[in-house]
C-alpha atoms as a PDB file:
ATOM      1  CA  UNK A   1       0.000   0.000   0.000  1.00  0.00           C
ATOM      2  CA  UNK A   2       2.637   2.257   0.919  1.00  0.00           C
ATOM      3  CA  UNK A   3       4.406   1.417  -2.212  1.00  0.00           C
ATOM      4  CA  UNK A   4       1.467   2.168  -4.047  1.00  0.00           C
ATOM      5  CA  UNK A   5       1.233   5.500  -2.389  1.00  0.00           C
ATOM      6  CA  UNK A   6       4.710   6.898  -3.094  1.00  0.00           C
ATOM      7  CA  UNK A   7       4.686   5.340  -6.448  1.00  0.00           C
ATOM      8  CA  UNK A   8       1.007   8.001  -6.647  1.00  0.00           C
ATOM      9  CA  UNK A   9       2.828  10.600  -5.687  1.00  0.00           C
ATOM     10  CA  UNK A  10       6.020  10.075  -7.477  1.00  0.00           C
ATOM     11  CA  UNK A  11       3.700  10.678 -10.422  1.00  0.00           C
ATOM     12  CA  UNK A  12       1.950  13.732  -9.294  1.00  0.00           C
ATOM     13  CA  UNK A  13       5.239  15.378  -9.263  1.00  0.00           C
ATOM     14  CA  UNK A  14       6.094  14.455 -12.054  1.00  0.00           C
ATOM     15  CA  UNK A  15       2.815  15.938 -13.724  1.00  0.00           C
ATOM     16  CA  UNK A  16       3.667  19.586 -11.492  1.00  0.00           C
ATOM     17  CA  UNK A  17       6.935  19.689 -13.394  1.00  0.00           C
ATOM     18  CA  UNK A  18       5.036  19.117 -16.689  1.00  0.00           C
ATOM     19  CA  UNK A  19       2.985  22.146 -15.896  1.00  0.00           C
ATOM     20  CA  UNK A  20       5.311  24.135 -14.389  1.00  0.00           C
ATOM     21  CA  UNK A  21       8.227  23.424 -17.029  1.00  0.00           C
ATOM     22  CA  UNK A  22       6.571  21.567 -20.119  1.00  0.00           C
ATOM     23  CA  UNK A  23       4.411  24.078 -21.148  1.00  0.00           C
ATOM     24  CA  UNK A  24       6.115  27.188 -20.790  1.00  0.00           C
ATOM     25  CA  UNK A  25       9.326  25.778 -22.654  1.00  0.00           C
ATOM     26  CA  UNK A  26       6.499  24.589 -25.365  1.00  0.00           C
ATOM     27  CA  UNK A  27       4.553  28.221 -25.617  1.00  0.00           C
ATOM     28  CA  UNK A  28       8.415  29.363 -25.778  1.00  0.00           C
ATOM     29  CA  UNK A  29       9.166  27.417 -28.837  1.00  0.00           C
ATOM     30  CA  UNK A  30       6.143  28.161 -30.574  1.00  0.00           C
ATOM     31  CA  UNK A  31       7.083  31.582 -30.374  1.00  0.00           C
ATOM     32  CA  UNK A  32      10.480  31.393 -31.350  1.00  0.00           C
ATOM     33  CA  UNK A  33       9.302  29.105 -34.207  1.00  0.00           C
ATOM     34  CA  UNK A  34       6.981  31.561 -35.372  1.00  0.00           C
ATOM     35  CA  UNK A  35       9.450  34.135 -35.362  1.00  0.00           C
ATOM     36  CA  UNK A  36      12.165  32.166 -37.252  1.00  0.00           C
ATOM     37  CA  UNK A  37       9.774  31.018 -39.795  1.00  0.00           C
ATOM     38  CA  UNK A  38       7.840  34.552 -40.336  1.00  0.00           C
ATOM     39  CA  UNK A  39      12.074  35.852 -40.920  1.00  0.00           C
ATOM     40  CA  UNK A  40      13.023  32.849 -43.365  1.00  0.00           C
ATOM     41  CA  UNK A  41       9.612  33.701 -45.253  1.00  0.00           C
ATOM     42  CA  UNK A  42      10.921  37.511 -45.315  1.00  0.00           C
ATOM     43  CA  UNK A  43      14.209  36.459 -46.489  1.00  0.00           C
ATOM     44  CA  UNK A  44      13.332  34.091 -48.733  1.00  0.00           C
ATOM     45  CA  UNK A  45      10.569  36.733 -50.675  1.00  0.00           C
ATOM     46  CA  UNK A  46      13.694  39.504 -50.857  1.00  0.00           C
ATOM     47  CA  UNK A  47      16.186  37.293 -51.853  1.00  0.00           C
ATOM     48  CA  UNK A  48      13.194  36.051 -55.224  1.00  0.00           C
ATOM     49  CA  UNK A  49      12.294  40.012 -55.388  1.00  0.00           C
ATOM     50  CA  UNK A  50      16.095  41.122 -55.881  1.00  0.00           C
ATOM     51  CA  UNK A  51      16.767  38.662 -58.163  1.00  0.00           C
ATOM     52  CA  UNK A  52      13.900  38.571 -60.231  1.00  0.00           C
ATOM     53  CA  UNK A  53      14.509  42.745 -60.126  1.00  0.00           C
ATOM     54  CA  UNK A  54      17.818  41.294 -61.573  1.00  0.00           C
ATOM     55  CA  UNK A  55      16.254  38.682 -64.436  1.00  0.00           C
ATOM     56  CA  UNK A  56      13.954  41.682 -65.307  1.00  0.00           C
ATOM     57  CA  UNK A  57      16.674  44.286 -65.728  1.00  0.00           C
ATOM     58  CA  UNK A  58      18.843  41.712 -67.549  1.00  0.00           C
ATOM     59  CA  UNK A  59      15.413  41.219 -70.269  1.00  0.00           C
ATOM     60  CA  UNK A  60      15.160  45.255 -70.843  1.00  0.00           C
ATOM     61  CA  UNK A  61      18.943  45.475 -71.858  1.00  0.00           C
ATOM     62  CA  UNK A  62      18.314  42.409 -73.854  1.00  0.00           C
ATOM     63  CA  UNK A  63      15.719  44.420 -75.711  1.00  0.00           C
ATOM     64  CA  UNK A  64      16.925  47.947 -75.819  1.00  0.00           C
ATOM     65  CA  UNK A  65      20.025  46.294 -77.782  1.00  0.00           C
ATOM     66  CA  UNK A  66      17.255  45.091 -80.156  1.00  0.00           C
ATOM     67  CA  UNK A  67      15.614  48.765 -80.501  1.00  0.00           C
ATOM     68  CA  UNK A  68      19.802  50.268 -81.013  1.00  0.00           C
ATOM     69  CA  UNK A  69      20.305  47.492 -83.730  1.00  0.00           C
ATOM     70  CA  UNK A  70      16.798  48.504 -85.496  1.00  0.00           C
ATOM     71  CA  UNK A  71      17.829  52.392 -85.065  1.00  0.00           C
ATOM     72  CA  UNK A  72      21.235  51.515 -86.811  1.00  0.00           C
ATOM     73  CA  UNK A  73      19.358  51.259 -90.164  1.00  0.00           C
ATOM     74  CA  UNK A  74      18.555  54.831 -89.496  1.00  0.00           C
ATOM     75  CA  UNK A  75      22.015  56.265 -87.981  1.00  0.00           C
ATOM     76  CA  UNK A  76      24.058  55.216 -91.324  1.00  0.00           C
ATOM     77  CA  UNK A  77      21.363  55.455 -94.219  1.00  0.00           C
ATOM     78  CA  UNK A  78      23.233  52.777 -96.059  1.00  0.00           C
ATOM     79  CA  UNK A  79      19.411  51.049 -96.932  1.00  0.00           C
ATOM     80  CA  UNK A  80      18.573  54.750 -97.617  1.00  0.00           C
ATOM     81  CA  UNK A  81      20.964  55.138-100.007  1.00  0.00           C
ATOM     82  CA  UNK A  82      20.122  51.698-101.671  1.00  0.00           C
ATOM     83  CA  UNK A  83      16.236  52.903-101.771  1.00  0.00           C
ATOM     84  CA  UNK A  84      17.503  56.438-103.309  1.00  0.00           C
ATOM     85  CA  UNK A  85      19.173  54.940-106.228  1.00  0.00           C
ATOM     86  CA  UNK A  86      16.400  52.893-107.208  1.00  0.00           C
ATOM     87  CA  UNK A  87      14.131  55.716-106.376  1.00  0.00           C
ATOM     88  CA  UNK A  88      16.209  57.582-108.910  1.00  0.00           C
ATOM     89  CA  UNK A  89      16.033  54.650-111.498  1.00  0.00           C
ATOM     90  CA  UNK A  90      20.183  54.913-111.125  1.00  0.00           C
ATOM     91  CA  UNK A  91      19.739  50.870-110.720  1.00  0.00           C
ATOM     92  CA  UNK A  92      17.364  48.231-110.988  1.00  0.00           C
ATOM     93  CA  UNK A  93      15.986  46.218-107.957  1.00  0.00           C
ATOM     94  CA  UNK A  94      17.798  43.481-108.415  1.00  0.00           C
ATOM     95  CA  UNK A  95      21.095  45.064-107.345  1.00  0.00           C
ATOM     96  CA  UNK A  96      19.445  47.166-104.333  1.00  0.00           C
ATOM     97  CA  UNK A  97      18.029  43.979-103.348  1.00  0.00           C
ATOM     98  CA  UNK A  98      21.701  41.960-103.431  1.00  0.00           C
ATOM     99  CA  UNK A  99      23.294  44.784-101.418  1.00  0.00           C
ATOM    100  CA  UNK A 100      20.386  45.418 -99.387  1.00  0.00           C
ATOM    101  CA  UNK A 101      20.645  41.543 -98.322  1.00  0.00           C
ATOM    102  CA  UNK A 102      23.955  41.601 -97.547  1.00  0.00           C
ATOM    103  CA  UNK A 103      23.257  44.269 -95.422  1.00  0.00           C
ATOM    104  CA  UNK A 104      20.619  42.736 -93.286  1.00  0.00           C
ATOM    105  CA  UNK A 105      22.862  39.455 -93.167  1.00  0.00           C
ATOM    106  CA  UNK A 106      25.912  41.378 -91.798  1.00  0.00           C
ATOM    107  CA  UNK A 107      24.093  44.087 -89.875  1.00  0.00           C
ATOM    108  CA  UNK A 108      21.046  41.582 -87.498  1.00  0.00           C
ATOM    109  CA  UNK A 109      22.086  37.738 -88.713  1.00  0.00           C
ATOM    110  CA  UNK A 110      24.457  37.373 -85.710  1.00  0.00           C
ATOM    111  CA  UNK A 111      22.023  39.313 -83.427  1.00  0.00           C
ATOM    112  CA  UNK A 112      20.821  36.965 -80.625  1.00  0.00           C
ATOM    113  CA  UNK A 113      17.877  39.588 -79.739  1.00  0.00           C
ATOM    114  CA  UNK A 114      16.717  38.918 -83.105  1.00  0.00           C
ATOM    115  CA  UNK A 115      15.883  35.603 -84.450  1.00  0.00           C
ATOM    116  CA  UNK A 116      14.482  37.228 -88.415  1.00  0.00           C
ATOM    117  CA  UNK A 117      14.472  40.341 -90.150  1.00  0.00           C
ATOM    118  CA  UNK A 118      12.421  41.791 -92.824  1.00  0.00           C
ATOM    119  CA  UNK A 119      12.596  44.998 -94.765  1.00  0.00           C
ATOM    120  CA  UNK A 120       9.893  46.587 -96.890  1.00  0.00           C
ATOM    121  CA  UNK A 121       9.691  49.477 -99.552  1.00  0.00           C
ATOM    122  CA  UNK A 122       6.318  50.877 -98.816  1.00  0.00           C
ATOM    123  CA  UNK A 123       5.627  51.440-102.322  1.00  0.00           C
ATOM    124  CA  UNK A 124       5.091  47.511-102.945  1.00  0.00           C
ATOM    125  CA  UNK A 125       6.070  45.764 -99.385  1.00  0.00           C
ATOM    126  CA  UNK A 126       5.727  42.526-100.530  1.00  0.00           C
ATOM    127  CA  UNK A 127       7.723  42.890-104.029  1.00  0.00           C
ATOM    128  CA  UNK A 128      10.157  45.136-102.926  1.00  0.00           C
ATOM    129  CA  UNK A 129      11.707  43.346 -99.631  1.00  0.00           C
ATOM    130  CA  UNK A 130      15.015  41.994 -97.956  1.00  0.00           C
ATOM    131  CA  UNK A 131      14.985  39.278 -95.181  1.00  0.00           C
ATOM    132  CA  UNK A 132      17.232  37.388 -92.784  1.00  0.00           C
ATOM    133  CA  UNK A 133      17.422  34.936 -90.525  1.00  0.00           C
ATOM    134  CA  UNK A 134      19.053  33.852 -87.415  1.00  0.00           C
ATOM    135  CA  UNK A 135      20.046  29.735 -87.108  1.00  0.00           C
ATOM    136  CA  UNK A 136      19.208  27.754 -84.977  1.00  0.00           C
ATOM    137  CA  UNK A 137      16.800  30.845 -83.214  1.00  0.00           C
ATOM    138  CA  UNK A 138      15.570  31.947 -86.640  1.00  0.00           C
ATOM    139  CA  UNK A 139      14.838  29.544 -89.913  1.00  0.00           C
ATOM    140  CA  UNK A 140      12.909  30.101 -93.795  1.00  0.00           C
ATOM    141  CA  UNK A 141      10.058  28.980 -91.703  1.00  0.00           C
ATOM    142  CA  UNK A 142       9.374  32.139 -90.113  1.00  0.00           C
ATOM    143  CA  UNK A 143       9.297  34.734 -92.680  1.00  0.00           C
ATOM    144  CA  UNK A 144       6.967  32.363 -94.008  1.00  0.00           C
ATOM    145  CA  UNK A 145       4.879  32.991 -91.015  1.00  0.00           C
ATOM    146  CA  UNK A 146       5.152  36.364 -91.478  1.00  0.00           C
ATOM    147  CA  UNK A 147       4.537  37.012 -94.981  1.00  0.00           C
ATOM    148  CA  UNK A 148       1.316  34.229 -94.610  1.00  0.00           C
ATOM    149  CA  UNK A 149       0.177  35.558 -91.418  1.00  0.00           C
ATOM    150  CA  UNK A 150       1.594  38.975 -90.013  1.00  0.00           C
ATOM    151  CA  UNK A 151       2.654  41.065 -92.573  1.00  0.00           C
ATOM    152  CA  UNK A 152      -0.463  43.001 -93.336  1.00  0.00           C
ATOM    153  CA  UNK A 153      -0.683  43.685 -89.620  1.00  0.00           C
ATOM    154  CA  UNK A 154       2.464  44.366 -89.193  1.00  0.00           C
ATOM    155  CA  UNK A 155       2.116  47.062 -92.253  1.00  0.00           C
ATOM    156  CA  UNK A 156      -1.071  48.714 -90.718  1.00  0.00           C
ATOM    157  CA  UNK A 157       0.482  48.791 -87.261  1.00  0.00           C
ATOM    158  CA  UNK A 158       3.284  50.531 -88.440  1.00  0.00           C
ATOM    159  CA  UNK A 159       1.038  53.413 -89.789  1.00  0.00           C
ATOM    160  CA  UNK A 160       0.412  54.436 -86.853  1.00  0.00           C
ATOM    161  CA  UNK A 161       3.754  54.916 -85.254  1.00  0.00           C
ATOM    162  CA  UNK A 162       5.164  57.579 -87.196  1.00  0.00           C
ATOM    163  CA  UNK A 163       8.931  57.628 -86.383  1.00  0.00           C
ATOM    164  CA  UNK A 164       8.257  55.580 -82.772  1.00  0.00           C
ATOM    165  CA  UNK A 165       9.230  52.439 -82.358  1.00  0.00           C
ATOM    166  CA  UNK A 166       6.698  49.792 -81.644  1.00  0.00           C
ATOM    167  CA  UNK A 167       5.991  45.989 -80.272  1.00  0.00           C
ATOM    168  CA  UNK A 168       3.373  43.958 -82.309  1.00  0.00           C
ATOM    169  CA  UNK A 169       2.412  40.647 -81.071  1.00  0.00           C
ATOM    170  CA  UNK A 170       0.635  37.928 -82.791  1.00  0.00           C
ATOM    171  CA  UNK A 171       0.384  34.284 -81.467  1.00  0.00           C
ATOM    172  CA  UNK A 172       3.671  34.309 -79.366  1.00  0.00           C
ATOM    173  CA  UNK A 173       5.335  36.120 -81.850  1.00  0.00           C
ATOM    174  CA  UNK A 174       6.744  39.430 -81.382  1.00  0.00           C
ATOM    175  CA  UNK A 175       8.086  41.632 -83.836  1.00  0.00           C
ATOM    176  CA  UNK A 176       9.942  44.907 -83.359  1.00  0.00           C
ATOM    177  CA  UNK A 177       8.729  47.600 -85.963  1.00  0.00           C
ATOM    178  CA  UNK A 178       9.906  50.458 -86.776  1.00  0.00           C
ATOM    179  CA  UNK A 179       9.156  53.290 -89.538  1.00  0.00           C
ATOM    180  CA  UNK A 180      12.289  54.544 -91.804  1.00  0.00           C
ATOM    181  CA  UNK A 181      11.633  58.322 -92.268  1.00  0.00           C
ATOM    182  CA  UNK A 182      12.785  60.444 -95.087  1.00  0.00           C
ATOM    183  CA  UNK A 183      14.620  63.437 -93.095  1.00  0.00           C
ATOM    184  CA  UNK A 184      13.928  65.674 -95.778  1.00  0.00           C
ATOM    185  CA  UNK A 185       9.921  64.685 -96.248  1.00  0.00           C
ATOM    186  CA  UNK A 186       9.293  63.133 -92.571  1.00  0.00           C
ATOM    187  CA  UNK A 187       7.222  60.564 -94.574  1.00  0.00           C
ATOM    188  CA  UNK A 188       7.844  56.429 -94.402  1.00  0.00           C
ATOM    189  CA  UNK A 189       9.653  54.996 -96.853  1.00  0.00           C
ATOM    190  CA  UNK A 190      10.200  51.845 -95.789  1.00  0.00           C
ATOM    191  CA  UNK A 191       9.299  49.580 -92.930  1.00  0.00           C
ATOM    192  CA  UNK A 192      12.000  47.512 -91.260  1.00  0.00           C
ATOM    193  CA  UNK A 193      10.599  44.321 -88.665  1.00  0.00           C
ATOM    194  CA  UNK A 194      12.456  42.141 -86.040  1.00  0.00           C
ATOM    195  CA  UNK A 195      11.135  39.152 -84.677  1.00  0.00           C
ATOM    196  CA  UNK A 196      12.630  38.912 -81.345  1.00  0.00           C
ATOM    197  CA  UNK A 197      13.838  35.533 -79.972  1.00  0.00           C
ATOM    198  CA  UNK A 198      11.819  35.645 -77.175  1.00  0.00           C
ATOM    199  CA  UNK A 199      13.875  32.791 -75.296  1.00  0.00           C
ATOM    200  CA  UNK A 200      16.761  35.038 -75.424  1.00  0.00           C
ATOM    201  CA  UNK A 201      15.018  37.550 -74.808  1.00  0.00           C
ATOM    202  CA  UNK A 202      13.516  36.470 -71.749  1.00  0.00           C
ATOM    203  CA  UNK A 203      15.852  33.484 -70.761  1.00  0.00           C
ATOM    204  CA  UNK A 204      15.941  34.630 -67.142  1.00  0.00           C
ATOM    205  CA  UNK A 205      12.601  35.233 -66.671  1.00  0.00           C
ATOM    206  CA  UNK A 206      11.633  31.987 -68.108  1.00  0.00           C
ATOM    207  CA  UNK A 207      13.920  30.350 -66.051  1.00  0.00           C
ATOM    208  CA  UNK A 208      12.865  32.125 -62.879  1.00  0.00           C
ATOM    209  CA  UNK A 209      12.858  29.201 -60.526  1.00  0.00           C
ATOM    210  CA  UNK A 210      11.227  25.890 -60.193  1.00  0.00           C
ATOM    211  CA  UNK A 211       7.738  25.700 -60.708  1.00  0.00           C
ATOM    212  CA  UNK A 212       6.731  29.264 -61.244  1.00  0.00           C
ATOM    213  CA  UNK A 213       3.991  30.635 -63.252  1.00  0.00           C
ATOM    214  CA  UNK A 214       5.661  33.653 -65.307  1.00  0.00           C
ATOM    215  CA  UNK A 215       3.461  36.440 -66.978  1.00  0.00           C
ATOM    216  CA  UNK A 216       5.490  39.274 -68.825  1.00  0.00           C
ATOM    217  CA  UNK A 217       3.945  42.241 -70.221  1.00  0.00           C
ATOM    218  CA  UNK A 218       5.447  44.770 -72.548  1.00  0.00           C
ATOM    219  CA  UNK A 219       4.485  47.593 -73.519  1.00  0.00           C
ATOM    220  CA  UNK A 220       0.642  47.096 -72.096  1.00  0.00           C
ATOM    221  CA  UNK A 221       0.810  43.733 -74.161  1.00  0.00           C
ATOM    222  CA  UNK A 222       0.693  40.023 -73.123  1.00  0.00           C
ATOM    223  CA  UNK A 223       4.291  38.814 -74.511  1.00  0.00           C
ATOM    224  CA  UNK A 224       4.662  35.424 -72.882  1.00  0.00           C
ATOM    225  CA  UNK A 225       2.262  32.962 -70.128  1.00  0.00           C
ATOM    226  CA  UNK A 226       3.947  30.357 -68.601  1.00  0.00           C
ATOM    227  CA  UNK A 227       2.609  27.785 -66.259  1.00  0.00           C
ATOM    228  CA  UNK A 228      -1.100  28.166 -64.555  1.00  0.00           C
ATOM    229  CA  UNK A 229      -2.563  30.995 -66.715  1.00  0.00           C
ATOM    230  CA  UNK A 230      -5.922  31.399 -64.345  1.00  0.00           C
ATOM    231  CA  UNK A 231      -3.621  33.147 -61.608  1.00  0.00           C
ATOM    232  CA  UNK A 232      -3.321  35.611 -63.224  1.00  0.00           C
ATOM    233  CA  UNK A 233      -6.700  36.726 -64.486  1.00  0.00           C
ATOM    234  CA  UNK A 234      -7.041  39.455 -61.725  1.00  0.00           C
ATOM    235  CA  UNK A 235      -3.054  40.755 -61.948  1.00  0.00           C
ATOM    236  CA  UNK A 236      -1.874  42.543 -60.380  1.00  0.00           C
ATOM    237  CA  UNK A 237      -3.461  40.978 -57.656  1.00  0.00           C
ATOM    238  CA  UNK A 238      -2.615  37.708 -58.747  1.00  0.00           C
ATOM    239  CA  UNK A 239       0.796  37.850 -56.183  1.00  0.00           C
ATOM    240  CA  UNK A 240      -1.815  36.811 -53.453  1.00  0.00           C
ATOM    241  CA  UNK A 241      -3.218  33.578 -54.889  1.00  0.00           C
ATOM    242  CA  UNK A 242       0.323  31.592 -55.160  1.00  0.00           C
ATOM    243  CA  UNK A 243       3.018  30.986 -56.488  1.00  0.00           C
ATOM    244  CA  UNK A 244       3.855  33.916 -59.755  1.00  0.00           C
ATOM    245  CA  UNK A 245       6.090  36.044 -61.255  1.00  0.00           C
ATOM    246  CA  UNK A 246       4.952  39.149 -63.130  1.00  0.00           C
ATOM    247  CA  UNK A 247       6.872  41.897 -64.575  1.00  0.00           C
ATOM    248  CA  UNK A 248       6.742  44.290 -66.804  1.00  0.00           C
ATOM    249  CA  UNK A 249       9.331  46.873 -69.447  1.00  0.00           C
ATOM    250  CA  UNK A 250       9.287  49.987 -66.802  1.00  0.00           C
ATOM    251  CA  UNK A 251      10.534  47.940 -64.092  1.00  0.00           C
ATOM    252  CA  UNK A 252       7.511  46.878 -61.975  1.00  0.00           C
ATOM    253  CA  UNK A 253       7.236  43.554 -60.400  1.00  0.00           C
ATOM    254  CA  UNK A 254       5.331  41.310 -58.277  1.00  0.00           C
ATOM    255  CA  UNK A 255       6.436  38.039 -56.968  1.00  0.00           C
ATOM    256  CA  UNK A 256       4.763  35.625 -54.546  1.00  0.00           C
ATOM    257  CA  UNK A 257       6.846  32.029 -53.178  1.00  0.00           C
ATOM    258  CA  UNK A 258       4.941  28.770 -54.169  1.00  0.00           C
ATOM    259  CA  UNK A 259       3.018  27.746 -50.983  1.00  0.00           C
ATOM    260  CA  UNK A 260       4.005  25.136 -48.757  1.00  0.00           C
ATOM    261  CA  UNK A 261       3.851  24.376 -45.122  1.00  0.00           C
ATOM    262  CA  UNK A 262       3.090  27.900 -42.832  1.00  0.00           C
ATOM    263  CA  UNK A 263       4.868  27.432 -40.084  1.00  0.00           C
ATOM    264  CA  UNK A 264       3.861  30.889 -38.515  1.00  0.00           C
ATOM    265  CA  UNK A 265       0.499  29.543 -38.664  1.00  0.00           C
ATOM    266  CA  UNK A 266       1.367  25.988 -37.047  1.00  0.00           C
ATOM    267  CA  UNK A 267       3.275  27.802 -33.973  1.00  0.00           C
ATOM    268  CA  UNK A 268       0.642  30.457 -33.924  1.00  0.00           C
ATOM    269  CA  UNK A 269      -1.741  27.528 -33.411  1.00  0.00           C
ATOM    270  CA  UNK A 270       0.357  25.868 -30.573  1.00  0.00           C
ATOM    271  CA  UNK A 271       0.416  29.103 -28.806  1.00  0.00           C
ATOM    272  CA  UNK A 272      -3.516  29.060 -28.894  1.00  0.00           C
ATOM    273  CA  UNK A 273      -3.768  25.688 -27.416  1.00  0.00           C
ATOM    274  CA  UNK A 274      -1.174  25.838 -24.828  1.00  0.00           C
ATOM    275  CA  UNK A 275      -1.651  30.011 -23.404  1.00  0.00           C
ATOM    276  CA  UNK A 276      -5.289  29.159 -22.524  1.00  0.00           C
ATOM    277  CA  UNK A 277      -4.202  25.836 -20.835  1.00  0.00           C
ATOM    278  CA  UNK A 278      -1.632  28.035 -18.835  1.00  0.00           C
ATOM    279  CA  UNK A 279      -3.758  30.881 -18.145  1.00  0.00           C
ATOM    280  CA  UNK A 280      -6.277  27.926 -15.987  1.00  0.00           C
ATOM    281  CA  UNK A 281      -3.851  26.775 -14.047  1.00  0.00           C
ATOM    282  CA  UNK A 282      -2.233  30.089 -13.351  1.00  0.00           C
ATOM    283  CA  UNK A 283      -5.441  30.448 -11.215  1.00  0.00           C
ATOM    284  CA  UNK A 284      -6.237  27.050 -10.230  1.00  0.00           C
ATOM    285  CA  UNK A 285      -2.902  25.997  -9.299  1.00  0.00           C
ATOM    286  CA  UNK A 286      -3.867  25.855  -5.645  1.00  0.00           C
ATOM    287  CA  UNK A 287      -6.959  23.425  -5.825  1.00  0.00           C
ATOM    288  CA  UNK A 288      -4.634  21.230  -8.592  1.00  0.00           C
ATOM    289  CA  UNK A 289      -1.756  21.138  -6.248  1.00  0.00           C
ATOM    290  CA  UNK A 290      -4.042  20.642  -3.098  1.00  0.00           C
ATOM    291  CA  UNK A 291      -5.650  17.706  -5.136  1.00  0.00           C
ATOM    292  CA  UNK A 292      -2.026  16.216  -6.738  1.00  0.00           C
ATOM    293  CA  UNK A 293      -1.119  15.761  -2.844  1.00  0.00           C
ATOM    294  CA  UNK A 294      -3.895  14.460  -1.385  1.00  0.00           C
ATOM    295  CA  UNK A 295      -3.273  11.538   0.376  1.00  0.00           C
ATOM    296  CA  UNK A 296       0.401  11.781   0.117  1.00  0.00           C
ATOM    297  CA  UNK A 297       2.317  10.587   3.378  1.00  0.00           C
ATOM    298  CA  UNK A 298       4.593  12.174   5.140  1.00  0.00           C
ATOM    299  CA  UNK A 299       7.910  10.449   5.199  1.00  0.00           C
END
């Protein structure tokens, strides 16, 4: 009996150092674990913000080398001069058409930015016209394309920009278009069209990180959806529903982490549980103690 008593007891102490130790130590490390976990989130979301700020930055200089290489064309009026002498009638298409070829090879067929190239005389576009390509980003099979499917487009867009320079995209394709402008008239002569190699392009952004759903926008204009395209039906809010990467050409970004396990919402849980459990035996603590000894035996 005796044995059975101090064996009673042995166990009531046991449960006061539970209570007294056990669950403060616990309601500590559900604190400290929702602290450490709400930091690592933090962390985690500037380390993906500075380096998709970095991927984004890296795409605009990718493209602003596209817009110099199209302004080139302007800068050095060597197609000018082509288009003058056959304006003139001092030579027949044929040879502005051999020079004006070489030209575009030499000048954008080494250009990773751009993966084809077409020029146009506005007084017959499709007659009058120089082309190249890009290999392996560029191939025959995508002037087809255009001439099949985008050059009309492409034409009417360009009527619109006056000496600008504008983005036109059709089906995943974008094309760089710009206006060449005689200096002495200000009117179009010709029209001169990049398609960009959007994978070069955008590598980085592509290649964000595992998993992610990438939206980029230029210029106002869907360029590329990758991954779940229903997140991102009410962008820019679309950061809030998971994980997403959106950016756009003047610099703006939004980024949300892929979801997982939310720790700060686990320990924030534990502390719920354990704080009220705490809080009663605070002031209880005499009647449990007065009941964890009763019957106990003095020595």
């Amino acid at each position: 009996m005796k044995r059975g008593k101090n064996t009673s007891v042995k166990w009531k102490m046991v449960s006061m150092i539970l209570l007294y130790w056990a669950l403060p130590f616990a309601l500590m490390l559900a604190l400290v674990g929702h602290i450490m976990a709400d930091r690592q989130e933090k962390t985690g979301l500037e380390r993906m913000a500075a380096q998709l700020e970095m991927d984004n930055q890296n795409s605009i200089e990718r493209i602003d080398s596209a817009i110099s290489d199209s302004r080139q064309a302007t800068y050095d009026k060597t197609l000018y001069s082509y288009y003058d002498e056959f304006r003139k009638g001092s030579v027949n298409f044929d040879t502005v058409y051999n020079k004006g070829q070489y030209y575009m090879a030499k000048q954008y067929g080494k250009r990773k930015e751009i993966s084809s190239s077409v020029f146009m005389l506005l007084r017959a576009p499709k007659v009058y016209k120089m082309t190249s390509y890009n290999t392996p980003a560029g191939s025959y099979n995508q002037l087809k394309t255009f001439w099949e499917k985008d050059c009309d487009d492409v034409l009417e867009f360009a009527k619109d920009l006056d000496t600008s320079i504008g983005t036109y995209q059709a089906d995943g394709r974008l094309y760089l278009v710009r206006n060449l402008v005689d200096s002495a008239t200000y009117r179009p002569w010709g029209v001169l069209v990049h398609r960009l190699n959007l994978n070069y392009c955008f590598e980085s952004l592509l290649h964000f990180y595992d998993n992610a759903n990438v939206k980029i926008v230029l210029d106002g204009k869907n360029i590329v959806t990758q991954g779940n395209a229903e997140i991102w039906k009410d962008a820019p809010e679309a950061e809030k529903k998971g994980s997403a990467v959106y950016t756009v050409k003047d610099k703006k970004a939004y980024i949300c982490h892929k979801e997982g396990t939310n720790y700060g919402l686990m320990a924030s849980t534990v502390s719920l549980v354990v704080i009220p459990v705490i809080i009663v035996y605070i002031f209880l603590q005499k009647y449990i103690i007065k009941g964890m000894t009763a019957g106990a035996v003095k020595g």
